[in-house]
Protein backbone atom coordinates (compact mmCIF):
# COMPACT_ATOMS: atom_id res chain seq x y z
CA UNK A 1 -31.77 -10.51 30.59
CA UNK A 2 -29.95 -13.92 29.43
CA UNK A 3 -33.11 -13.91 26.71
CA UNK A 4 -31.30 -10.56 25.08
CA UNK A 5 -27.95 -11.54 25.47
CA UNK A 6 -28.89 -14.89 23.46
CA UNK A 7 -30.38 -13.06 20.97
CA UNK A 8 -27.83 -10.54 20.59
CA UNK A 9 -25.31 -13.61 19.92
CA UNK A 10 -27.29 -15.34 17.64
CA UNK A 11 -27.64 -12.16 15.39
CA UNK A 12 -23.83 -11.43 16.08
CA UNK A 13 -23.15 -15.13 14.41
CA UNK A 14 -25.23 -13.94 11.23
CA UNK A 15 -24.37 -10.81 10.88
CA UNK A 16 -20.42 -12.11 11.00
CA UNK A 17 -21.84 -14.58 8.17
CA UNK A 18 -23.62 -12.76 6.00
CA UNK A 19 -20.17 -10.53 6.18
CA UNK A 20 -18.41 -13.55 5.74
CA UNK A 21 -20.55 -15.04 2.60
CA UNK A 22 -20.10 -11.77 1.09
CA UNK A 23 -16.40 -11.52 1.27
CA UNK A 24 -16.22 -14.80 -0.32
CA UNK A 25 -18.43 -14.03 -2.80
CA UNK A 26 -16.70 -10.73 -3.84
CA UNK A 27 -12.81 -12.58 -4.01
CA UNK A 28 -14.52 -14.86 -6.31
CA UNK A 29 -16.19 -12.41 -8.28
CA UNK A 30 -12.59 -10.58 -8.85
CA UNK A 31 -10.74 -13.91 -9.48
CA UNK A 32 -13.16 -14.56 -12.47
CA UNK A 33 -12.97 -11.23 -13.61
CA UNK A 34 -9.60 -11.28 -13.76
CA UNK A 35 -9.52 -14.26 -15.49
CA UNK A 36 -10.95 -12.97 -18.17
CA UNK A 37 -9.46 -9.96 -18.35
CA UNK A 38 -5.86 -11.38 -18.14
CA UNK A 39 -6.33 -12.99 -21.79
CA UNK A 40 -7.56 -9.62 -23.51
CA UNK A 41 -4.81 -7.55 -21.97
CA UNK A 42 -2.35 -9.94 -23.09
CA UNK A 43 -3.76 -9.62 -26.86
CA UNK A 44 -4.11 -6.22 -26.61
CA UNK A 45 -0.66 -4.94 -25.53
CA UNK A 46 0.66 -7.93 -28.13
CA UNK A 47 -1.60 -6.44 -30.75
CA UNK A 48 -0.20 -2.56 -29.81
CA UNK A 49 3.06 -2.88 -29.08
CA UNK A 50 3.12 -2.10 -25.45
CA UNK A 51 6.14 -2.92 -23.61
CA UNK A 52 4.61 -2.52 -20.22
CA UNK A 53 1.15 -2.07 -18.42
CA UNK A 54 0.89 -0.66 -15.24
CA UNK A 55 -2.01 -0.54 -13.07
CA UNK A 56 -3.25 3.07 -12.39
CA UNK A 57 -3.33 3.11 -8.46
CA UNK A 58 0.83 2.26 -8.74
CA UNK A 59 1.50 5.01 -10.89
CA UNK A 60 2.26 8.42 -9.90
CA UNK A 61 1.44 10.62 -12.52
CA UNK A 62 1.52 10.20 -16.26
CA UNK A 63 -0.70 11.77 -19.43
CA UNK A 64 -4.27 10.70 -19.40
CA UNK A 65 -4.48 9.82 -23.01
CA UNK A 66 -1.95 6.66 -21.78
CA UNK A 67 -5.13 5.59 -19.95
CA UNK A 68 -6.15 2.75 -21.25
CA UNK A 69 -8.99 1.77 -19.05
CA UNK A 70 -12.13 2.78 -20.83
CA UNK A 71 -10.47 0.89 -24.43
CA UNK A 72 -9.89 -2.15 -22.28
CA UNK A 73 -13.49 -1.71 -20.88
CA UNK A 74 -15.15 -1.62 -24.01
CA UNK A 75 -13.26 -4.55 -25.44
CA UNK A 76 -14.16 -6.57 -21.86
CA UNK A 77 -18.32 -5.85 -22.65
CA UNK A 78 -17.90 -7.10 -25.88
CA UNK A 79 -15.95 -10.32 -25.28
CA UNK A 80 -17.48 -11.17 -22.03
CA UNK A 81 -20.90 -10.89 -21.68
CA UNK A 82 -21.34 -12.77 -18.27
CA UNK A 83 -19.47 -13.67 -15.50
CA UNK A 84 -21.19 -17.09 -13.70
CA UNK A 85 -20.65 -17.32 -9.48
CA UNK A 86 -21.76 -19.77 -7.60
């Protein structure tokens, strides 16, 4: 019995690591994506006149040609064609 019960810790500790590792790796993967989206949205609501973006999932309702996602998408894939984590 104390054989299993070792072996159900040890897998326990990597399974809590591997979950771990991954959160990690995914807060770093949106901090650099961020950071290179910041810079674009700033020169694109310069470049258009836009007094104000707001992030869809804080808005209510509004027209969906004010959606600006897929524009901001396509201008993302050209300017940045890789994102490097460690």
């Amino acid at each position: 019995m104390y054989h299993l019960k070792k072996k159900y810790l040890i897998l326990k500790i990597k399974k809590n690591k591997a979950i771990n590792d991954f959160s990690n790796y995914k807060i770093e993967a949106e901090t650099l994506l961020f950071k290179a989206l910041t810079p674009i949205l700033a020169e694109y609501v310069e470049k258009n006149s836009i007094a104000v973006l707001l992030d869809r999932k804080n808005i209510i309702i509004a027209k969906s040609e004010l959606d600006l996602t897929n524009i901001i998408l396509k201008i993302l894939d050209t300017k940045v064609k890789d994102i490097k984590i460690k």
